[in-house]
N, C-alpha and C. Protein backbone atom coordinates (compact mmCIF):
# COMPACT_ATOMS: atom_id res chain seq x y z
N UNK A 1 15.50 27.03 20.19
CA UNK A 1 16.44 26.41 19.30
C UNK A 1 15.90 25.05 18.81
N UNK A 2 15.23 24.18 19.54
CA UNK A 2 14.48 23.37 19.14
C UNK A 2 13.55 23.19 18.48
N UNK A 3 12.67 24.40 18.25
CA UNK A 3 11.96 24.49 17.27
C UNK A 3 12.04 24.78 15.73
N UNK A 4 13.57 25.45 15.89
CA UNK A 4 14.00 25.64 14.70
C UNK A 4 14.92 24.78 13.78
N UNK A 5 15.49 23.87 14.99
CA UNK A 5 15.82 22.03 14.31
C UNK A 5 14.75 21.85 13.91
N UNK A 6 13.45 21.27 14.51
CA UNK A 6 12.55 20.32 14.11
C UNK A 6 11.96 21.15 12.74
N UNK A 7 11.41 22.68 12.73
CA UNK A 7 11.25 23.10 11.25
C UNK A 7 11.94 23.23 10.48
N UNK A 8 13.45 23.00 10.52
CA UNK A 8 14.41 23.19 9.43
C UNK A 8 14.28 21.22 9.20
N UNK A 9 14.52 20.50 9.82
CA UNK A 9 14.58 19.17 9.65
C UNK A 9 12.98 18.92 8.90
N UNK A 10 11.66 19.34 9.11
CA UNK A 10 10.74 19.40 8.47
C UNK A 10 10.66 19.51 6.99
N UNK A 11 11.57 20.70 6.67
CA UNK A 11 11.42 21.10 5.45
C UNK A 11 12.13 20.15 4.90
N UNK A 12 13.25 19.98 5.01
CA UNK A 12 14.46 19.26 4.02
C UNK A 12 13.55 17.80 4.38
N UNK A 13 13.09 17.32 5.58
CA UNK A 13 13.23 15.36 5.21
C UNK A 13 11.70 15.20 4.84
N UNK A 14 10.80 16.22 5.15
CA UNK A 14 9.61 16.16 5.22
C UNK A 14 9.09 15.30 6.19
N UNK A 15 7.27 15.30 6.36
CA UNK A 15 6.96 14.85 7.59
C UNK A 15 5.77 13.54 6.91
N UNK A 16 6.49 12.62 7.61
CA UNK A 16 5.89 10.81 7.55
C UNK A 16 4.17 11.40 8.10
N UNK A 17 3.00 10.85 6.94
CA UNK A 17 1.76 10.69 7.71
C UNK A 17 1.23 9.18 8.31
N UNK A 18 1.03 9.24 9.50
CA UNK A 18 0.30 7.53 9.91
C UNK A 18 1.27 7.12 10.87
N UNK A 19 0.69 5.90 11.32
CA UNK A 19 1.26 5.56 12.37
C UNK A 19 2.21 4.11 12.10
N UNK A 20 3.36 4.68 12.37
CA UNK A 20 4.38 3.82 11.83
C UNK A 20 4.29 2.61 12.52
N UNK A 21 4.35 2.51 13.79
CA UNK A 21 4.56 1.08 14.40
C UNK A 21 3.32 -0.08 13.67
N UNK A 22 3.75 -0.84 13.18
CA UNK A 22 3.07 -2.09 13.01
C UNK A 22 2.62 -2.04 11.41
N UNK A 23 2.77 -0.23 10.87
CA UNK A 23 2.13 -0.60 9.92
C UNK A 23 1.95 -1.20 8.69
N UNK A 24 3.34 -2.20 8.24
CA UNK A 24 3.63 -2.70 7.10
C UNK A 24 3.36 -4.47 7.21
N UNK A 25 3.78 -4.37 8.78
CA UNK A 25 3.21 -5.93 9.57
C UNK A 25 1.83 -6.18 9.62
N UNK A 26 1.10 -5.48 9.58
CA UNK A 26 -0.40 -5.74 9.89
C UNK A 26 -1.71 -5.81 8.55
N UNK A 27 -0.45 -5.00 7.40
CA UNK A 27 -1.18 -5.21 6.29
C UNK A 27 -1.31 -7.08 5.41
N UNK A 28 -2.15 -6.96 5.36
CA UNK A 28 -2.55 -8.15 4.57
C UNK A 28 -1.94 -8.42 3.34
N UNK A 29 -0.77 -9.06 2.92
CA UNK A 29 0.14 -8.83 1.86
C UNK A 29 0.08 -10.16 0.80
N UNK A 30 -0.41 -11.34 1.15
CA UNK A 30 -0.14 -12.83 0.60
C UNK A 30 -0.29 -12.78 -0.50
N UNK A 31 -0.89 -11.44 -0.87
CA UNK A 31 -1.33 -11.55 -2.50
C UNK A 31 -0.98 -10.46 -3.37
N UNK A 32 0.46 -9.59 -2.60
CA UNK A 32 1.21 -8.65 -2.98
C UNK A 32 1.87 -9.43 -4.03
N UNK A 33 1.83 -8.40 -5.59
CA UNK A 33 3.01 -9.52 -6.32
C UNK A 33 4.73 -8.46 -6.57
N UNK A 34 5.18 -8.62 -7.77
CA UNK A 34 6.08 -7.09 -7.64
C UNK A 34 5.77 -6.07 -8.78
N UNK A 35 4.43 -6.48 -9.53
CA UNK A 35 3.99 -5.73 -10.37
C UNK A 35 2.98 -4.65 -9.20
N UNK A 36 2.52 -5.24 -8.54
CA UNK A 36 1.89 -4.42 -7.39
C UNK A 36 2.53 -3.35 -6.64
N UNK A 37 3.64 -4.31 -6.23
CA UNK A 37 4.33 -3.43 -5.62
C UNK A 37 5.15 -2.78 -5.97
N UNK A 38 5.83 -2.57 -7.31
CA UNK A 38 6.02 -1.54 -8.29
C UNK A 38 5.56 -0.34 -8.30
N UNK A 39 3.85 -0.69 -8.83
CA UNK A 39 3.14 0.25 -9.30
C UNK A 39 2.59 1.31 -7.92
N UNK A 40 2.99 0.90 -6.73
CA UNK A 40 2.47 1.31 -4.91
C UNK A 40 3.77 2.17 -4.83
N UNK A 41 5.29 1.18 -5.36
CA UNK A 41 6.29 2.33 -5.16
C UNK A 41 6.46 3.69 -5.97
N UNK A 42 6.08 3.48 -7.24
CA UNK A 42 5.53 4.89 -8.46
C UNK A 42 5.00 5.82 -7.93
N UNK A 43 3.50 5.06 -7.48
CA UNK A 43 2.71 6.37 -6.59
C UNK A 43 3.28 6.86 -5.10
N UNK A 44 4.13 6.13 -4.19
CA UNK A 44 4.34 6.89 -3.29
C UNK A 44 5.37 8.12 -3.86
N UNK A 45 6.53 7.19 -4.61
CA UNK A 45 7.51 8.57 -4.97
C UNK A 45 6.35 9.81 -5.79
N UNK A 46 5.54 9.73 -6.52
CA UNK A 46 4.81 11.11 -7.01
C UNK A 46 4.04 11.40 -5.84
N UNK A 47 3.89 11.11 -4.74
CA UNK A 47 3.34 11.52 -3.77
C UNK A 47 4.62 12.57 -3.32
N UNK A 48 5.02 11.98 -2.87
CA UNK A 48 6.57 12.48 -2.56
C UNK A 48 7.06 14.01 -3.15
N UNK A 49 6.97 13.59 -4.81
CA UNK A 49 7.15 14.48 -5.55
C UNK A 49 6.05 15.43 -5.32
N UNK A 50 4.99 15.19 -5.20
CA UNK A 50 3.62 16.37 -4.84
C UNK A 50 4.09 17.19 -3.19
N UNK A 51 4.07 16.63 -3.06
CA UNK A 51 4.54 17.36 -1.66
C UNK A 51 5.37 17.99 -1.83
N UNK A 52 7.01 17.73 -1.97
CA UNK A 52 8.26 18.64 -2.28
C UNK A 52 7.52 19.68 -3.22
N UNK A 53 6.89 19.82 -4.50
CA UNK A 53 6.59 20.81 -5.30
C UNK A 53 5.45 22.11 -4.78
N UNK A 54 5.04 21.62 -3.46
CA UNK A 54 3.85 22.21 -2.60
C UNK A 54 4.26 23.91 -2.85
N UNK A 55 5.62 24.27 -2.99
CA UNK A 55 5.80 26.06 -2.68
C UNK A 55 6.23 26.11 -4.41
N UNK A 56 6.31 25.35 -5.31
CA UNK A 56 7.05 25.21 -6.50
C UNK A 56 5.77 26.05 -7.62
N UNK A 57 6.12 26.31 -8.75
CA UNK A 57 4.98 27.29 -9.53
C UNK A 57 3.56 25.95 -9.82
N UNK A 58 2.63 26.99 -10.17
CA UNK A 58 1.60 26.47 -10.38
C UNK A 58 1.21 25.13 -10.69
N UNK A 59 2.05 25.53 -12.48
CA UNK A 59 2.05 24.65 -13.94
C UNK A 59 2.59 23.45 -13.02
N UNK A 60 4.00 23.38 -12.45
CA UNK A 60 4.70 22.74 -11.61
C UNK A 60 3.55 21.23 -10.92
N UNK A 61 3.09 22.50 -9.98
CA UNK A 61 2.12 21.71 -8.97
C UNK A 61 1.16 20.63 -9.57
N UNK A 62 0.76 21.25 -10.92
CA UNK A 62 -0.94 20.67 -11.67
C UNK A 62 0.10 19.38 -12.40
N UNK A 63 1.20 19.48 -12.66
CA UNK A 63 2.13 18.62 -13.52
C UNK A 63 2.13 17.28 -12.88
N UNK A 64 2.61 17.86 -11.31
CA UNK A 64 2.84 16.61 -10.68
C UNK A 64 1.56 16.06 -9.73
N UNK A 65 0.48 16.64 -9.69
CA UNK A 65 -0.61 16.02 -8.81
C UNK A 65 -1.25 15.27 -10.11
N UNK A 66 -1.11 16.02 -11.54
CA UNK A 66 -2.14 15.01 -12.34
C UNK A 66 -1.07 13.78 -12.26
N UNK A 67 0.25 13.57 -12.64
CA UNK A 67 0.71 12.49 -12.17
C UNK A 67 0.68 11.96 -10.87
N UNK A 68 0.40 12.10 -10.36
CA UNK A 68 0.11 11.56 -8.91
C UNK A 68 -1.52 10.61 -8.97
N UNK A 69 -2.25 11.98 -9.43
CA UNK A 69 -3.68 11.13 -9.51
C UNK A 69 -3.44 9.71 -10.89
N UNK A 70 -2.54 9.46 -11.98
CA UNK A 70 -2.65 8.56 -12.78
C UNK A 70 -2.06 7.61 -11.76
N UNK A 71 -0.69 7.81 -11.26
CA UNK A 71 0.22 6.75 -10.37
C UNK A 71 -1.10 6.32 -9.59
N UNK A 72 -1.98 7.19 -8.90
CA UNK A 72 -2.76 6.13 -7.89
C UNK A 72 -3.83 5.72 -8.20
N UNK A 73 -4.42 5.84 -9.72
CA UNK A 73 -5.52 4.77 -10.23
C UNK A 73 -4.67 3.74 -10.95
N UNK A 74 -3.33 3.82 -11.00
CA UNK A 74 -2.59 2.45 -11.94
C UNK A 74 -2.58 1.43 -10.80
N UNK A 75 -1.99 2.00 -9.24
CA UNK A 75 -1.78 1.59 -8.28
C UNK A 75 -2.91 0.81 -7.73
N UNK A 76 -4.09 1.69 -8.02
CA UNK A 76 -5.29 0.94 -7.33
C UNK A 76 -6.05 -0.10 -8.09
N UNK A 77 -5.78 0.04 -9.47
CA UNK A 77 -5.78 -1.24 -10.62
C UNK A 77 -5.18 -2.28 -10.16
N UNK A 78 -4.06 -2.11 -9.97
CA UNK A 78 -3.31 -3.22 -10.05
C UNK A 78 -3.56 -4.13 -9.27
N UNK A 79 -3.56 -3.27 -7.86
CA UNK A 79 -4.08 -4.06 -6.02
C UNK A 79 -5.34 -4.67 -6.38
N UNK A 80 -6.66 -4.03 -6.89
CA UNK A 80 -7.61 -4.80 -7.08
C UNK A 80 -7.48 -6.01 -8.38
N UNK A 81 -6.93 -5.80 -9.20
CA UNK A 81 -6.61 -7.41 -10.01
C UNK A 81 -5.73 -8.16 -9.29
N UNK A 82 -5.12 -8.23 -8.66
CA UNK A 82 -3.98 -8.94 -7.65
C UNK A 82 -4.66 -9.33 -6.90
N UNK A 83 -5.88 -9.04 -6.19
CA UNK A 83 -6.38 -9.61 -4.83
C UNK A 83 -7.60 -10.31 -5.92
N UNK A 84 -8.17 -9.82 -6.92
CA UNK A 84 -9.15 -10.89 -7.45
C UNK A 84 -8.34 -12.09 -7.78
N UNK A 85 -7.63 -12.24 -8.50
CA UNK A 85 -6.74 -13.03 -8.99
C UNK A 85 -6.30 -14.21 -7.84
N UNK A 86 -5.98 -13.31 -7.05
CA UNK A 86 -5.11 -14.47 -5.65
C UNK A 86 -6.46 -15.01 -4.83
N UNK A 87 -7.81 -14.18 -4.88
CA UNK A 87 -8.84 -14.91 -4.22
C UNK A 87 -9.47 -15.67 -5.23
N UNK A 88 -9.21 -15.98 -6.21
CA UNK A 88 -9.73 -16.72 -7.58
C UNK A 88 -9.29 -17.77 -7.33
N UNK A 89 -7.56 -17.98 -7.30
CA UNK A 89 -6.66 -18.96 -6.85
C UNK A 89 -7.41 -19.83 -5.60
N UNK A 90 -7.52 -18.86 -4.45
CA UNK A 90 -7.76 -19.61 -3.23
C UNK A 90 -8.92 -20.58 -3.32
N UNK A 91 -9.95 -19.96 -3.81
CA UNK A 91 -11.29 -20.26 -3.98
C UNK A 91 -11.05 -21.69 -4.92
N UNK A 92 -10.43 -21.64 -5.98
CA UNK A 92 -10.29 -23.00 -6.49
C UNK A 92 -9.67 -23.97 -6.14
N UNK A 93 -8.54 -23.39 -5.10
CA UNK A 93 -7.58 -24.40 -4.26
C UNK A 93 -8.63 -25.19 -3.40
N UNK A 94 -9.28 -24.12 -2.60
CA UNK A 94 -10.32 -24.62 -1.43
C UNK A 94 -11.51 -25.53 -1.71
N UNK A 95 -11.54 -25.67 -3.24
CA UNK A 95 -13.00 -26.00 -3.79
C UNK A 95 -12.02 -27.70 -4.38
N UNK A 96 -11.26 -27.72 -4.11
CA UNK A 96 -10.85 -29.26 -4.52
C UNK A 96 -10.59 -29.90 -3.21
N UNK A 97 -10.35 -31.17 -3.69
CA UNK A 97 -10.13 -32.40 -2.40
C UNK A 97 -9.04 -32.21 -1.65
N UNK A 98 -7.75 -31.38 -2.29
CA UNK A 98 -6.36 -31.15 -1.42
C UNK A 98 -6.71 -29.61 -0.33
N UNK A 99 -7.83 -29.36 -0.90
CA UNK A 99 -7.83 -27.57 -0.02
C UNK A 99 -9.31 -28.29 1.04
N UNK A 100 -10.17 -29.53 1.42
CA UNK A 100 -11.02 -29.43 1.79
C UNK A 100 -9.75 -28.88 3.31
N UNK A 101 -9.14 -29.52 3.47
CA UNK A 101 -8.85 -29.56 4.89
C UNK A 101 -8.24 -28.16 5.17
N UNK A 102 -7.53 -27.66 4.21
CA UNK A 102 -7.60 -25.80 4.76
C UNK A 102 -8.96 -25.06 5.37
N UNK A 103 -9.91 -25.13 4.40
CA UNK A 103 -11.03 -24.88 4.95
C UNK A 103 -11.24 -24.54 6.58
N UNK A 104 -11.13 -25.95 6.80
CA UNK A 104 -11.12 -26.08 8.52
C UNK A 104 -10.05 -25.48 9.15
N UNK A 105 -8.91 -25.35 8.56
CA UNK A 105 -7.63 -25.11 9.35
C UNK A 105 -8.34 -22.66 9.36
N UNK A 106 -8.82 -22.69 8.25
CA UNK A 106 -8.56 -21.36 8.33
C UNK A 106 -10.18 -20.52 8.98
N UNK A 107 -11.28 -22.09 8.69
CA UNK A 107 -12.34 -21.28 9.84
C UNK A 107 -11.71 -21.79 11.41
N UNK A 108 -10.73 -22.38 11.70
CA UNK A 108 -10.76 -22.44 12.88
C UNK A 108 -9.54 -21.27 13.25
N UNK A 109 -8.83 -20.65 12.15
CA UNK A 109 -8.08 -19.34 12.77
C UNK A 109 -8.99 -18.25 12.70
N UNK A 110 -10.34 -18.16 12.04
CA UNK A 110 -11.20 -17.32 12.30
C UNK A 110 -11.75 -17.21 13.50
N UNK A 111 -11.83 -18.32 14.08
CA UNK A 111 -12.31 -18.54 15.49
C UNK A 111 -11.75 -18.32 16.89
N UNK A 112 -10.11 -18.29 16.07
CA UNK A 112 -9.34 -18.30 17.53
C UNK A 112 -8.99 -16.35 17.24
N UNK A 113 -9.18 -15.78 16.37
CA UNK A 113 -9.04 -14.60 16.12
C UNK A 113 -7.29 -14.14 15.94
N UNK A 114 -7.05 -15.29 15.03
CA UNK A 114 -5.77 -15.08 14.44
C UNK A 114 -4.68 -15.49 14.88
N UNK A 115 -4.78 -16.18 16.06
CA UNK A 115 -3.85 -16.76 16.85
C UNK A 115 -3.81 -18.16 16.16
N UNK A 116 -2.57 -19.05 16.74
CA UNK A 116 -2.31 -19.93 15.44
C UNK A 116 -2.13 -21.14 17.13
């Protein structure tokens, strides 16, 4: 009987890939903006949508994976101009007289290995 909860609950909620604990905490975000994270929420829902359409007709399937593959090169555009952009920022912050002293503050959290 338990097996037939967990595959009936399978089908209808579908099944999470990765390892949930920690994993939204541990990502590196400072330079998430909400155009980013927009374009990250687009592609997960057509992910989403690719999956649910997995038993759905063909035409169906090719409909929603080629949207899927556009959602995750818009997605992966975006993340890489967002992190050039915010390390552009840093780099010029750090390169003036008010950022010399970050410098030190952030090779010495390199040193302590993230501990503050």
């Amino acid at each position: 009987m338990a097996s037939t909860i967990k595959e009936v609950a399978k089908e209808s909620l579908g099944v999470a890939l990765g390892n949930l604990r920690g994993h939204k905490s541990s990502r590196e975000s400072w330079w998430l903006s909400d155009e980013v994270q927009t374009k990250v929420a687009v592609k997960q829902l057509r992910f989403r949508e690719l999956i649910t359409l997995r038993d759905g007709t063909l035409a169906d399937r090719n409909r929603a994976e080629e949207s899927y593959r556009v959602a995750k090169r818009e997605a992966k555009k975006a993340v890489a101009h967002a992190k050039e952009k915010a390390y552009e920022d840093l780099y010029r912050k750090l390169d003036s007289k008010e950022g010399a002293n970050d410098i030190y503050r952030i090779a010495r959290l390199g040193s302590e290995g993230g501990r503050t």
